[in-house]
PDBML (XML) file of the C-alpha atoms, coordinates in Angstrom:
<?xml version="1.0" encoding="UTF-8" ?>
<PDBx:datablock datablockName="MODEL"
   xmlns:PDBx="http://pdbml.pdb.org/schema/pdbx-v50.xsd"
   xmlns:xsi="http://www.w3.org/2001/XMLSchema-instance"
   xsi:schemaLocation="http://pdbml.pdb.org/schema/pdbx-v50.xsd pdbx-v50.xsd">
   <PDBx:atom_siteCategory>
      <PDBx:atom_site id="1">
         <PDBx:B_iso_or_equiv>0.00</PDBx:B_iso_or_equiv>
         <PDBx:Cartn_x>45.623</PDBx:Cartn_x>
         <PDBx:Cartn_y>-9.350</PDBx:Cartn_y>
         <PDBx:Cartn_z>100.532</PDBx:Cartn_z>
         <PDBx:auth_asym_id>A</PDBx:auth_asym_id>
         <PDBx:auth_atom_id>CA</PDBx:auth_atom_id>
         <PDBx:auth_comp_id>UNK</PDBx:auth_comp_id>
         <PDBx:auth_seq_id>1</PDBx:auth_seq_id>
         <PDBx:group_PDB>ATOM</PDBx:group_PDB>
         <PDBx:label_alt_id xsi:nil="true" />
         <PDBx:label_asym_id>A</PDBx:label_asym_id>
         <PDBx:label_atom_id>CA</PDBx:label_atom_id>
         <PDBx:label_comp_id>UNK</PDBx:label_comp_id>
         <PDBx:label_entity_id>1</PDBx:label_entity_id>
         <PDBx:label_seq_id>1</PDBx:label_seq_id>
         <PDBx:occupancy>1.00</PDBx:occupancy>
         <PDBx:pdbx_PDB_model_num>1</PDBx:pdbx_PDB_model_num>
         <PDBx:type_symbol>C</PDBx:type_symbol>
      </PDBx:atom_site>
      <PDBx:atom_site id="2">
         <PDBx:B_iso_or_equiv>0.00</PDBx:B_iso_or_equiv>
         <PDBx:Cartn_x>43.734</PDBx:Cartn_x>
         <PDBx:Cartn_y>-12.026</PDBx:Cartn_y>
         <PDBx:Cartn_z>100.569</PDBx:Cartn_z>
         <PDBx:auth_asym_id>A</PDBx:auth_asym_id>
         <PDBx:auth_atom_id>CA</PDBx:auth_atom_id>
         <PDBx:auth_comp_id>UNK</PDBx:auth_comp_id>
         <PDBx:auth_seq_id>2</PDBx:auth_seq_id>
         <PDBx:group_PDB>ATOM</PDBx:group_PDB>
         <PDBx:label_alt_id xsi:nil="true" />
         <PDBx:label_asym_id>A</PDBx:label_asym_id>
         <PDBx:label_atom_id>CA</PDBx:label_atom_id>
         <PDBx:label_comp_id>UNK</PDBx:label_comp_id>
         <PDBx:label_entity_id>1</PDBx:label_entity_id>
         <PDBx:label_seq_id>2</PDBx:label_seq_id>
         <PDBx:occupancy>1.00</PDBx:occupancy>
         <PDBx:pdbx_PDB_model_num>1</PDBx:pdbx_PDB_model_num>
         <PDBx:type_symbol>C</PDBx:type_symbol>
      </PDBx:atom_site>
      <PDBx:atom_site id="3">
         <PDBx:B_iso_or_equiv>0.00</PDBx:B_iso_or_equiv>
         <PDBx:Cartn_x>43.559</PDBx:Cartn_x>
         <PDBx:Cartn_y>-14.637</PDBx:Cartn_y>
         <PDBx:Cartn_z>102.975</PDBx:Cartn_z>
         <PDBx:auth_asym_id>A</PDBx:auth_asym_id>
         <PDBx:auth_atom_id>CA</PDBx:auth_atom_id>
         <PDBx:auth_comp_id>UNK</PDBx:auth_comp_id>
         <PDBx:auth_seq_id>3</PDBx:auth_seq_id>
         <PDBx:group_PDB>ATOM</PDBx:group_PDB>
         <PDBx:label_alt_id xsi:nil="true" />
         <PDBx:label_asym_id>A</PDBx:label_asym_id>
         <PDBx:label_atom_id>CA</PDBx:label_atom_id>
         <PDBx:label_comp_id>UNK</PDBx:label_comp_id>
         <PDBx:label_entity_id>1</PDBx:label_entity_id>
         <PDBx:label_seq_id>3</PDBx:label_seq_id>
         <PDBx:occupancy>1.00</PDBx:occupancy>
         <PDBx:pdbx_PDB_model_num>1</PDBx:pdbx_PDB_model_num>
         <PDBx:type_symbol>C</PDBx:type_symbol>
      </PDBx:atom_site>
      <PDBx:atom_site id="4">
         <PDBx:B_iso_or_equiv>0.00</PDBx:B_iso_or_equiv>
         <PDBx:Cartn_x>41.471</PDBx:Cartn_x>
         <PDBx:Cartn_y>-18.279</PDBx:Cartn_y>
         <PDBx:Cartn_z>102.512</PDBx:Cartn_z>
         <PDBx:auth_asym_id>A</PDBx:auth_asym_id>
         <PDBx:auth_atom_id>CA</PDBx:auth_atom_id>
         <PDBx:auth_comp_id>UNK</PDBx:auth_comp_id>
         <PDBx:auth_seq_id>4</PDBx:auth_seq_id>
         <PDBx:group_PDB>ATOM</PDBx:group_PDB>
         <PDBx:label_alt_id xsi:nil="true" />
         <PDBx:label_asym_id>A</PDBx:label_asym_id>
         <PDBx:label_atom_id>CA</PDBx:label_atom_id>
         <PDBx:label_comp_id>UNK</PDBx:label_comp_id>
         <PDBx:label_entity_id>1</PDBx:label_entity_id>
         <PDBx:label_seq_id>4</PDBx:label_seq_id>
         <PDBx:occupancy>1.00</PDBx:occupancy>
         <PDBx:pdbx_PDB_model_num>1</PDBx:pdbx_PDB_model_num>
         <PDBx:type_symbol>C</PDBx:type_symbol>
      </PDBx:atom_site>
      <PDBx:atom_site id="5">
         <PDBx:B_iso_or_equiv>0.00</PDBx:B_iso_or_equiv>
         <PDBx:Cartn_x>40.826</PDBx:Cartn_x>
         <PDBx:Cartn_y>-21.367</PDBx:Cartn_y>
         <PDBx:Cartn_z>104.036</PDBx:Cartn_z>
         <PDBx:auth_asym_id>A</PDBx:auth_asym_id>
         <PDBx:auth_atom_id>CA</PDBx:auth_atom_id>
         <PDBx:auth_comp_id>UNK</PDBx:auth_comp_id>
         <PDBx:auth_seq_id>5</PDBx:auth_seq_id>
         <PDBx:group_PDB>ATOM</PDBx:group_PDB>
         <PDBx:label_alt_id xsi:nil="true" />
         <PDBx:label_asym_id>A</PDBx:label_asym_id>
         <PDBx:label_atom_id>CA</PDBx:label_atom_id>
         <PDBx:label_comp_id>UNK</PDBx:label_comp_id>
         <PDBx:label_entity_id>1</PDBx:label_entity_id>
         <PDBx:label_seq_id>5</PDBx:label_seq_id>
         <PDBx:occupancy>1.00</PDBx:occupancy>
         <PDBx:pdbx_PDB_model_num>1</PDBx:pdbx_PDB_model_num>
         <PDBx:type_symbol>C</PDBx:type_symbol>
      </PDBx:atom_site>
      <PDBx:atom_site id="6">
         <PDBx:B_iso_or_equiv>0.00</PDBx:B_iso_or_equiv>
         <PDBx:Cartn_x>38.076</PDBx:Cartn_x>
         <PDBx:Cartn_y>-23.829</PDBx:Cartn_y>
         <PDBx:Cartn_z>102.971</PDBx:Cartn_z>
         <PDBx:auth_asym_id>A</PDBx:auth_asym_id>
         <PDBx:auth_atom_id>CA</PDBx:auth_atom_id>
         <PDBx:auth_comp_id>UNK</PDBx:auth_comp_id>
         <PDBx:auth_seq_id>6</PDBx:auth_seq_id>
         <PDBx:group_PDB>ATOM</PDBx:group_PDB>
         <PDBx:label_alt_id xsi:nil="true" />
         <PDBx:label_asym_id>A</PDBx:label_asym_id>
         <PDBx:label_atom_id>CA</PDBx:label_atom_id>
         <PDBx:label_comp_id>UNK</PDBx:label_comp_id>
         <PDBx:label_entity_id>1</PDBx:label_entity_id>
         <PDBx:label_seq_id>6</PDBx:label_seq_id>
         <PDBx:occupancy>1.00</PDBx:occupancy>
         <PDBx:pdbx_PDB_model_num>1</PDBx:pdbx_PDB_model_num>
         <PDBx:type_symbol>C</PDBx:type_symbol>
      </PDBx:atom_site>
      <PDBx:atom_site id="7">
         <PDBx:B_iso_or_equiv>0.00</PDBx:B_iso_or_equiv>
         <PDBx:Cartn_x>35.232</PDBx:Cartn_x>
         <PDBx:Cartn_y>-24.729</PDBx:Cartn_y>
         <PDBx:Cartn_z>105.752</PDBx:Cartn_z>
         <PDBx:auth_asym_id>A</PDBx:auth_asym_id>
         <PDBx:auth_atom_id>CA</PDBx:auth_atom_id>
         <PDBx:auth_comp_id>UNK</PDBx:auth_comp_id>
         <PDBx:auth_seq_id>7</PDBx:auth_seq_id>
         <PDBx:group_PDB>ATOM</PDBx:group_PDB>
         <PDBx:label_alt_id xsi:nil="true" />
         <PDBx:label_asym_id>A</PDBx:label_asym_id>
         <PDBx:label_atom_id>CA</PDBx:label_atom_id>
         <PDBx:label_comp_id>UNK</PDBx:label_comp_id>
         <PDBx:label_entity_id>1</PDBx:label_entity_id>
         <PDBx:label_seq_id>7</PDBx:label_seq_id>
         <PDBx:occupancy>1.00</PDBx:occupancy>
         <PDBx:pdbx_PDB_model_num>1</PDBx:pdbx_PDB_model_num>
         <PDBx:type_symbol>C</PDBx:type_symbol>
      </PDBx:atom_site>
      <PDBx:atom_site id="8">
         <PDBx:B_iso_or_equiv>0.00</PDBx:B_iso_or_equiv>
         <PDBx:Cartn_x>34.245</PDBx:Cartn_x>
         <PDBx:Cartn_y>-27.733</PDBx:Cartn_y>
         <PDBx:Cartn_z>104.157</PDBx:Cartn_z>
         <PDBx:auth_asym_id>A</PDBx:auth_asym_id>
         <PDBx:auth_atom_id>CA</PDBx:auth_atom_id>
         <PDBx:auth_comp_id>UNK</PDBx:auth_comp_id>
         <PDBx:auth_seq_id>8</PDBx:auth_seq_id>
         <PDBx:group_PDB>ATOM</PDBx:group_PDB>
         <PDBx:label_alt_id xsi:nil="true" />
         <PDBx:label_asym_id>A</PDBx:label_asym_id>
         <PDBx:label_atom_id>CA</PDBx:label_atom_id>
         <PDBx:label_comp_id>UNK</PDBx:label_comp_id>
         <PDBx:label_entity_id>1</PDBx:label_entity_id>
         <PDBx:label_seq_id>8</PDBx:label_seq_id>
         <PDBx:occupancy>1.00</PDBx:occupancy>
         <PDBx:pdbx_PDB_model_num>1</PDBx:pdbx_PDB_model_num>
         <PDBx:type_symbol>C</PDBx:type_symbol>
      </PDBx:atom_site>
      <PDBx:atom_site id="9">
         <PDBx:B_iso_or_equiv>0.00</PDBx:B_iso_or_equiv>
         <PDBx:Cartn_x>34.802</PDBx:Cartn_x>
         <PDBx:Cartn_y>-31.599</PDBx:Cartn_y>
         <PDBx:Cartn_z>104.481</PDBx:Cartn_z>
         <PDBx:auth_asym_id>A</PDBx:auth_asym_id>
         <PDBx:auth_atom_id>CA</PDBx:auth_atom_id>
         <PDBx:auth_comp_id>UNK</PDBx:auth_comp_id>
         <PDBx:auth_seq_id>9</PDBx:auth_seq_id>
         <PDBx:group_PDB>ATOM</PDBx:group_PDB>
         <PDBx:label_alt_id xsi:nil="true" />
         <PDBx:label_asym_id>A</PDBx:label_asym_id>
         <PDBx:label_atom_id>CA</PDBx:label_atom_id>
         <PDBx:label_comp_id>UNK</PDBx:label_comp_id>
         <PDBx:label_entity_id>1</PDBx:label_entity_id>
         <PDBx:label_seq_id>9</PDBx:label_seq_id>
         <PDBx:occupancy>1.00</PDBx:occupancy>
         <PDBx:pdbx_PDB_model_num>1</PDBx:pdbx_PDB_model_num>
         <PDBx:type_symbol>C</PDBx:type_symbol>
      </PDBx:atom_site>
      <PDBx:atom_site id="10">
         <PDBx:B_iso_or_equiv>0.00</PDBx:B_iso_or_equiv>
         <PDBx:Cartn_x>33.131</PDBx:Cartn_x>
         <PDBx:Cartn_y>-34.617</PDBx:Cartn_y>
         <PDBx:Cartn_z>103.514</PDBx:Cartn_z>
         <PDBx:auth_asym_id>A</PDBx:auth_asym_id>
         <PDBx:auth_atom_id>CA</PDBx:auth_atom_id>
         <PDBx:auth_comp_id>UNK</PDBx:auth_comp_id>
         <PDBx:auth_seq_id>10</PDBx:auth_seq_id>
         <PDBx:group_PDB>ATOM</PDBx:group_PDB>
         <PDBx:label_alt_id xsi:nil="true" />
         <PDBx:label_asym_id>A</PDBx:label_asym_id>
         <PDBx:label_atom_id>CA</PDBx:label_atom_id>
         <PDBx:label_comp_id>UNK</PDBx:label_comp_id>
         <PDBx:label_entity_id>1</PDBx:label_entity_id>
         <PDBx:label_seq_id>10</PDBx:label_seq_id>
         <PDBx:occupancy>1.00</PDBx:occupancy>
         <PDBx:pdbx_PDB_model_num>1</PDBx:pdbx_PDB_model_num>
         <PDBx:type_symbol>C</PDBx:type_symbol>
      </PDBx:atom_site>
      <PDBx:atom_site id="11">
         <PDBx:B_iso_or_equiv>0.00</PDBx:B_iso_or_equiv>
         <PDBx:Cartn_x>29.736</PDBx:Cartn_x>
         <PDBx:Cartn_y>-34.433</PDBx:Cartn_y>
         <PDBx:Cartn_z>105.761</PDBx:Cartn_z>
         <PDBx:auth_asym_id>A</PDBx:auth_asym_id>
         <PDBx:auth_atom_id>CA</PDBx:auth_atom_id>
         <PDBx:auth_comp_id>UNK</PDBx:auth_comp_id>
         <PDBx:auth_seq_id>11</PDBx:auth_seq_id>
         <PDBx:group_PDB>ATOM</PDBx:group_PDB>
         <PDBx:label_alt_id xsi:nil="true" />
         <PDBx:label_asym_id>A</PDBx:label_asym_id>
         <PDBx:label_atom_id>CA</PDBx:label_atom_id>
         <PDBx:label_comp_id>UNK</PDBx:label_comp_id>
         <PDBx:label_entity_id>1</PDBx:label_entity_id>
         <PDBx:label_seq_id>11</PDBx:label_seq_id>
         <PDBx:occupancy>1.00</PDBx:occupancy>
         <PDBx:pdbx_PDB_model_num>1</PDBx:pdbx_PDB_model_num>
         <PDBx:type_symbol>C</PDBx:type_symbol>
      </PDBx:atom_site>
      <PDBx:atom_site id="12">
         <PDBx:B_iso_or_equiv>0.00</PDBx:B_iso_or_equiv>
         <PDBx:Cartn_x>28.291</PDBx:Cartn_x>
         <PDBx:Cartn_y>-38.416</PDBx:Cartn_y>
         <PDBx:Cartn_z>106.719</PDBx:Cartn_z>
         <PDBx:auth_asym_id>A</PDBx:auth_asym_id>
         <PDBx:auth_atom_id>CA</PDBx:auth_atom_id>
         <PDBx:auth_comp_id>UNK</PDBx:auth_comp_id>
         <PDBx:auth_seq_id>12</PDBx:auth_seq_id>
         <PDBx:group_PDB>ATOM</PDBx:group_PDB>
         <PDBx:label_alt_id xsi:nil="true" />
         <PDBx:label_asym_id>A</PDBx:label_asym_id>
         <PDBx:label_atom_id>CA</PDBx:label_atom_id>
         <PDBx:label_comp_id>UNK</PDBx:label_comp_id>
         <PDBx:label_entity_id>1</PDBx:label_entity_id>
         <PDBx:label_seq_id>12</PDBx:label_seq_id>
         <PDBx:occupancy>1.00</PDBx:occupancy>
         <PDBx:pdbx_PDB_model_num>1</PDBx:pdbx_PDB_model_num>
         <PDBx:type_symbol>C</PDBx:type_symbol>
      </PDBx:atom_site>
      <PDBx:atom_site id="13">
         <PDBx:B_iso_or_equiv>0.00</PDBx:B_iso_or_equiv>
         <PDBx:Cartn_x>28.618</PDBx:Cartn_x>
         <PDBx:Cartn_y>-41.475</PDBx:Cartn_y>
         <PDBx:Cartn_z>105.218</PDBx:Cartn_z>
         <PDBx:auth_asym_id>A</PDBx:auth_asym_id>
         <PDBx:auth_atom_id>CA</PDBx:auth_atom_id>
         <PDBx:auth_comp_id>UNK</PDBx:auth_comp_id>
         <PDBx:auth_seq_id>13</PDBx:auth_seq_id>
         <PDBx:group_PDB>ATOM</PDBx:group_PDB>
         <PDBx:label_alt_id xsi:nil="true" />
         <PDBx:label_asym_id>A</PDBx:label_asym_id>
         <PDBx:label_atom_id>CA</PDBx:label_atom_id>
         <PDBx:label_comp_id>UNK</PDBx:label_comp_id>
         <PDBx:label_entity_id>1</PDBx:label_entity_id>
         <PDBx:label_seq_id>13</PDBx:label_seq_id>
         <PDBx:occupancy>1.00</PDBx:occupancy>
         <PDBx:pdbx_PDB_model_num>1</PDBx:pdbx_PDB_model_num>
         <PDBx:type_symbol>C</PDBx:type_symbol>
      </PDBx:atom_site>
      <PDBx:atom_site id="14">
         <PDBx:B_iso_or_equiv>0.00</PDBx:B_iso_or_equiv>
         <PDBx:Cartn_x>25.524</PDBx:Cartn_x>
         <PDBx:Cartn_y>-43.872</PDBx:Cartn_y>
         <PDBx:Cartn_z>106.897</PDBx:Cartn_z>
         <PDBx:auth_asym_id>A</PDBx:auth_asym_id>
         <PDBx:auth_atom_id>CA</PDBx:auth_atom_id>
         <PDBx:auth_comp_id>UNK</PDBx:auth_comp_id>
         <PDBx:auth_seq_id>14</PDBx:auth_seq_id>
         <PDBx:group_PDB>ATOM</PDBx:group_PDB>
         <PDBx:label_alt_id xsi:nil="true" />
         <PDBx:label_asym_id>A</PDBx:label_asym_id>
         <PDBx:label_atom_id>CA</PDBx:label_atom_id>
         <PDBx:label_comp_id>UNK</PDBx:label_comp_id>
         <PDBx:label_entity_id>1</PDBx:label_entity_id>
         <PDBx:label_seq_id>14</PDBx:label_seq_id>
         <PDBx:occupancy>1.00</PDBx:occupancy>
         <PDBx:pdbx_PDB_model_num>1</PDBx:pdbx_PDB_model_num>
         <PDBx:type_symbol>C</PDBx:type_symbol>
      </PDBx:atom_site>
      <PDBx:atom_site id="15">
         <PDBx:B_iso_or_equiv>0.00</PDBx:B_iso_or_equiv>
         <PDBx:Cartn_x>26.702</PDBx:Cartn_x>
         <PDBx:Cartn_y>-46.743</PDBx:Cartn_y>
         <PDBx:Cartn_z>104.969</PDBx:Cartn_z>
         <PDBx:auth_asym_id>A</PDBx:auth_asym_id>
         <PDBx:auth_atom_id>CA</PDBx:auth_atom_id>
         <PDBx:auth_comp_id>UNK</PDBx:auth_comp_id>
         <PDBx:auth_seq_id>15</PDBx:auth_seq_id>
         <PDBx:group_PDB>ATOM</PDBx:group_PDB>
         <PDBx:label_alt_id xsi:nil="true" />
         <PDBx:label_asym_id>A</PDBx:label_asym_id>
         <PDBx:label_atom_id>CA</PDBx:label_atom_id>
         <PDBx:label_comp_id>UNK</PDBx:label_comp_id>
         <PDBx:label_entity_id>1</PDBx:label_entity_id>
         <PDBx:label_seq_id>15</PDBx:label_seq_id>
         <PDBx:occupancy>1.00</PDBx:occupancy>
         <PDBx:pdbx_PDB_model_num>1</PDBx:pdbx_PDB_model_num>
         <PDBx:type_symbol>C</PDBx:type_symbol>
      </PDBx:atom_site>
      <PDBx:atom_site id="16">
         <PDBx:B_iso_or_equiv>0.00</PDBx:B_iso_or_equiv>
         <PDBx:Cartn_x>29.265</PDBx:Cartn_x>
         <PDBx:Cartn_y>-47.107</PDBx:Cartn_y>
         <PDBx:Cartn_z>106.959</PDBx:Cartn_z>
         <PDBx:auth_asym_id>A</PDBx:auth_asym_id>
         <PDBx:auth_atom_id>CA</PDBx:auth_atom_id>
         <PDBx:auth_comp_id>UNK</PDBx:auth_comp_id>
         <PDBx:auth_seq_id>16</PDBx:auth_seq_id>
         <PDBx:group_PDB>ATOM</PDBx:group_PDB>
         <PDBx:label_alt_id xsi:nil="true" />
         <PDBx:label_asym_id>A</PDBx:label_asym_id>
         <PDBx:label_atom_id>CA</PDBx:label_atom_id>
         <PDBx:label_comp_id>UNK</PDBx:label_comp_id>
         <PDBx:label_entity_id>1</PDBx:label_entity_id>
         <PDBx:label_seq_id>16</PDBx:label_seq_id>
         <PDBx:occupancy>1.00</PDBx:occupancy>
         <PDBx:pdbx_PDB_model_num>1</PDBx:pdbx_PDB_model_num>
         <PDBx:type_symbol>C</PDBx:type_symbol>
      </PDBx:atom_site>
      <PDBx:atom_site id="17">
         <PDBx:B_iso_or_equiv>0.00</PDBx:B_iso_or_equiv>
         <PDBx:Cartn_x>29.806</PDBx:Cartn_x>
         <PDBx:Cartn_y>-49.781</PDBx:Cartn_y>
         <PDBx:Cartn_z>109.960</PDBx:Cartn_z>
         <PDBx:auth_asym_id>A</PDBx:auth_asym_id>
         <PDBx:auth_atom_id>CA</PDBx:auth_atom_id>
         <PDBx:auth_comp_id>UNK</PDBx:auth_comp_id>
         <PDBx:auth_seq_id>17</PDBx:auth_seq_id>
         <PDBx:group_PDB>ATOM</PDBx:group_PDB>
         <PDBx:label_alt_id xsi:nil="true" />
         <PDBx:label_asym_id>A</PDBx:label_asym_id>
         <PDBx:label_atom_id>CA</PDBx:label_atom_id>
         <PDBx:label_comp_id>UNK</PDBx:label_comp_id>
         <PDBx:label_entity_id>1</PDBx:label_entity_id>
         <PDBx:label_seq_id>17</PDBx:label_seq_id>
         <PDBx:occupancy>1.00</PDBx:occupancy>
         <PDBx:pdbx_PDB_model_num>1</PDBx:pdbx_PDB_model_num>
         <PDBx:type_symbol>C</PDBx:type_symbol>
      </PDBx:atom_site>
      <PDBx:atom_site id="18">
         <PDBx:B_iso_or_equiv>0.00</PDBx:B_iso_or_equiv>
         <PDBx:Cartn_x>29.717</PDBx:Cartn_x>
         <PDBx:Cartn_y>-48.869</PDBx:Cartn_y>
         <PDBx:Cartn_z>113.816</PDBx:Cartn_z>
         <PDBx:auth_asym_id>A</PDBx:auth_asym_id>
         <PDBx:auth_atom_id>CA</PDBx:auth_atom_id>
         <PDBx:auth_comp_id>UNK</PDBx:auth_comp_id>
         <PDBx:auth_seq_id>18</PDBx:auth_seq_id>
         <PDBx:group_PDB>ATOM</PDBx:group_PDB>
         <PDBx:label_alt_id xsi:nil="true" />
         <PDBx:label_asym_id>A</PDBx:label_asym_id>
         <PDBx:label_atom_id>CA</PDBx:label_atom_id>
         <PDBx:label_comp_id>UNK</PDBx:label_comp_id>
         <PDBx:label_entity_id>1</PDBx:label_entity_id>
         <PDBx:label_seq_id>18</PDBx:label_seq_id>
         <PDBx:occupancy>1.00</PDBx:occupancy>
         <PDBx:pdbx_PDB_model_num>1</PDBx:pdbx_PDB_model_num>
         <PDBx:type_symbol>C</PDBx:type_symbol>
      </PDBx:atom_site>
      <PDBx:atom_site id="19">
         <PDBx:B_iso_or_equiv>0.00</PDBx:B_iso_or_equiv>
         <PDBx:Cartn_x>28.133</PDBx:Cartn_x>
         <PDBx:Cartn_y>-46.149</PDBx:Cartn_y>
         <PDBx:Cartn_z>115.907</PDBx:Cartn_z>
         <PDBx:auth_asym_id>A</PDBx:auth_asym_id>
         <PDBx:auth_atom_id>CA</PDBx:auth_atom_id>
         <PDBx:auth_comp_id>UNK</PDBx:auth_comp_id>
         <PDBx:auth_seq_id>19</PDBx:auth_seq_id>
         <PDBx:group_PDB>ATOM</PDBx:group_PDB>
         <PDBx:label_alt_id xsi:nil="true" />
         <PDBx:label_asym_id>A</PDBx:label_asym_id>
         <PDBx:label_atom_id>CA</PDBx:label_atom_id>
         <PDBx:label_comp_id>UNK</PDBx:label_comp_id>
         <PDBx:label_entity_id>1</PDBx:label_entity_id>
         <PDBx:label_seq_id>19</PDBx:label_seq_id>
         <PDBx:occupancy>1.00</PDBx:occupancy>
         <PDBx:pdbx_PDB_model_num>1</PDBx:pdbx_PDB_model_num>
         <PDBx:type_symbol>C</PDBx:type_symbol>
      </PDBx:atom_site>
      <PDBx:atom_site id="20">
         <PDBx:B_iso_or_equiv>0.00</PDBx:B_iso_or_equiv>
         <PDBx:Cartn_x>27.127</PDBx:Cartn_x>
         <PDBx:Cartn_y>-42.357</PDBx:Cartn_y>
         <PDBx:Cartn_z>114.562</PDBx:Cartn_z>
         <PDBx:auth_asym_id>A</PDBx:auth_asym_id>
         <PDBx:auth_atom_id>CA</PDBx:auth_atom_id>
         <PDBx:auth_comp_id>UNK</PDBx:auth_comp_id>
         <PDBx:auth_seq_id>20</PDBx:auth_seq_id>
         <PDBx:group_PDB>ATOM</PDBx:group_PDB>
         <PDBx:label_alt_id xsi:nil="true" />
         <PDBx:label_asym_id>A</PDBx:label_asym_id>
         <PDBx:label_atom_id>CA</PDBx:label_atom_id>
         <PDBx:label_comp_id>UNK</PDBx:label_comp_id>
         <PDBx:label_entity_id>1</PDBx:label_entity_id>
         <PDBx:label_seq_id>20</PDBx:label_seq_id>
         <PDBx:occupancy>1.00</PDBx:occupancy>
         <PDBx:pdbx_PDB_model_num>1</PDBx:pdbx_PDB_model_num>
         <PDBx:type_symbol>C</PDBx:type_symbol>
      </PDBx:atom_site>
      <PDBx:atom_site id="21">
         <PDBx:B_iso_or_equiv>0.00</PDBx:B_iso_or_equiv>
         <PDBx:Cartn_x>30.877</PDBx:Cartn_x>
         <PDBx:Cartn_y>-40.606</PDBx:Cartn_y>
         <PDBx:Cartn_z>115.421</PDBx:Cartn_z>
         <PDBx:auth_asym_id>A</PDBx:auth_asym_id>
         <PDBx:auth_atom_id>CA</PDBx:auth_atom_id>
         <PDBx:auth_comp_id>UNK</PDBx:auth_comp_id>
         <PDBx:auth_seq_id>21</PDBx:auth_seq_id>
         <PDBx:group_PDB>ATOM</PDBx:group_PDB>
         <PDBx:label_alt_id xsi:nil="true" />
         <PDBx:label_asym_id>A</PDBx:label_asym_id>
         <PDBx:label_atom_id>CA</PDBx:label_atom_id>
         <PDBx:label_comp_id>UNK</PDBx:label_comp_id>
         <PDBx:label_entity_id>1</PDBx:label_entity_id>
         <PDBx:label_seq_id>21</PDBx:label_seq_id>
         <PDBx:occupancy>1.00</PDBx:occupancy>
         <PDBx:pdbx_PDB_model_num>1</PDBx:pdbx_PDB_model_num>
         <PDBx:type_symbol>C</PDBx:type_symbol>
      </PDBx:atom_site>
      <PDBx:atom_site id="22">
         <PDBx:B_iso_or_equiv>0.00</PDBx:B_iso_or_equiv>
         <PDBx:Cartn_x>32.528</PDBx:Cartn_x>
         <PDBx:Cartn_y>-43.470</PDBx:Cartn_y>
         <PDBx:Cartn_z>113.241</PDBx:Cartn_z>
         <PDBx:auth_asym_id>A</PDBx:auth_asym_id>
         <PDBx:auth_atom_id>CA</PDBx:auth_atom_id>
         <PDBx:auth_comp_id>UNK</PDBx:auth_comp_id>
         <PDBx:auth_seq_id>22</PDBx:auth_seq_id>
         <PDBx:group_PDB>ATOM</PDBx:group_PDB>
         <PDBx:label_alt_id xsi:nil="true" />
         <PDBx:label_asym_id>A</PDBx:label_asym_id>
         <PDBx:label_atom_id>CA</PDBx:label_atom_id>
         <PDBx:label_comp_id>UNK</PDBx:label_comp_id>
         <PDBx:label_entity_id>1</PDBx:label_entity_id>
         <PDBx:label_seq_id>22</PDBx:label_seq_id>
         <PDBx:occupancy>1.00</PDBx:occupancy>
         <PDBx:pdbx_PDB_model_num>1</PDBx:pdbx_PDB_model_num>
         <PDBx:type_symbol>C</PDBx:type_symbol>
      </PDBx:atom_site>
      <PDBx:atom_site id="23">
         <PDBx:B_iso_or_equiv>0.00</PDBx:B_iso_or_equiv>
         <PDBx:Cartn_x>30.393</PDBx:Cartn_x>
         <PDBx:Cartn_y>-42.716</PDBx:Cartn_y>
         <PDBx:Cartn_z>110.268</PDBx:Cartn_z>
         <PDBx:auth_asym_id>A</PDBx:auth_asym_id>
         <PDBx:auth_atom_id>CA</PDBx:auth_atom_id>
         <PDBx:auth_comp_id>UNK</PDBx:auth_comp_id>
         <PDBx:auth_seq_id>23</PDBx:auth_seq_id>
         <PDBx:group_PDB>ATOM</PDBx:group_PDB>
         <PDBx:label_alt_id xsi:nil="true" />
         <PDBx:label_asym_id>A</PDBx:label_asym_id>
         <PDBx:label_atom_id>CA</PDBx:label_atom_id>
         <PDBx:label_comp_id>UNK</PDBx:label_comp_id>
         <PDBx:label_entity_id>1</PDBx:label_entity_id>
         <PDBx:label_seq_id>23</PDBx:label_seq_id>
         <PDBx:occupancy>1.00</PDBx:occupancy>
         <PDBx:pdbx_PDB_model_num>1</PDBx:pdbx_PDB_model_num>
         <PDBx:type_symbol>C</PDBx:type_symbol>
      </PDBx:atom_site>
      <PDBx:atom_site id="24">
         <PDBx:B_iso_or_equiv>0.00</PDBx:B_iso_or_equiv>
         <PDBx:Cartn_x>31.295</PDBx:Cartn_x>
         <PDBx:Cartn_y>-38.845</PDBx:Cartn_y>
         <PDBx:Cartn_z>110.324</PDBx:Cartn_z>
         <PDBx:auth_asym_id>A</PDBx:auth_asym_id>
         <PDBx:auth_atom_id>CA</PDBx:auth_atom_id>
         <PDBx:auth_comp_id>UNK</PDBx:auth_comp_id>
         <PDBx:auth_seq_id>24</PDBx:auth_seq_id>
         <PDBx:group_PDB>ATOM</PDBx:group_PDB>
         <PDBx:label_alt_id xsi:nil="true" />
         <PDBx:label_asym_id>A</PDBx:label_asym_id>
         <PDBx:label_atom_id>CA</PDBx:label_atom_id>
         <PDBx:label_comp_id>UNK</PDBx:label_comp_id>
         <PDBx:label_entity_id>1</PDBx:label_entity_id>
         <PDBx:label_seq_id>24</PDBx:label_seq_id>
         <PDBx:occupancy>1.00</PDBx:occupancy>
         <PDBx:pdbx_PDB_model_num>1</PDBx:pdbx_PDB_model_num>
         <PDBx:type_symbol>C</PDBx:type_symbol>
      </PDBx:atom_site>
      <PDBx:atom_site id="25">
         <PDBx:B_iso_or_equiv>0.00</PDBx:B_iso_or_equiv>
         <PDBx:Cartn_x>34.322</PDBx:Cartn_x>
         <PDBx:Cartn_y>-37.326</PDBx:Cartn_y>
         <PDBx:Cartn_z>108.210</PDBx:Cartn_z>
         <PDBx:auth_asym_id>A</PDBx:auth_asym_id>
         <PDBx:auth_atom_id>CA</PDBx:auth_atom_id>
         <PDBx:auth_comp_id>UNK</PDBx:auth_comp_id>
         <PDBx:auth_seq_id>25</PDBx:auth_seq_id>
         <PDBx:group_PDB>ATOM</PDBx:group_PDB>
         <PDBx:label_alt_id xsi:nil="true" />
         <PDBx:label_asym_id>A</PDBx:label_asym_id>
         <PDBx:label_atom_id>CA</PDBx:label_atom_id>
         <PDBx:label_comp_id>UNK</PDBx:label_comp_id>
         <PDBx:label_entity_id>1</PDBx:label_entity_id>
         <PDBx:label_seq_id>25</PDBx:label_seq_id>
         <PDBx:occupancy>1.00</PDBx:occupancy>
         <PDBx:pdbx_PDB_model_num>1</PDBx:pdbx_PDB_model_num>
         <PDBx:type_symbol>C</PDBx:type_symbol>
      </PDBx:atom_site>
   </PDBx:atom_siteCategory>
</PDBx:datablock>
């Protein structure tokens, strides 16, 4: 049986406006 989950997201966007934790998916 096999059981998954993906780890994964979007990573940083630097184009976008406002401090470091605002540009992170």
């Amino acid at each position: 049986i096999v059981y998954t989950a993906h780890w994964d997201h979007f990573g940083i966007d630097e184009s976008l406006p406002g401090p470091r934790t605002q540009q992170i998916f």
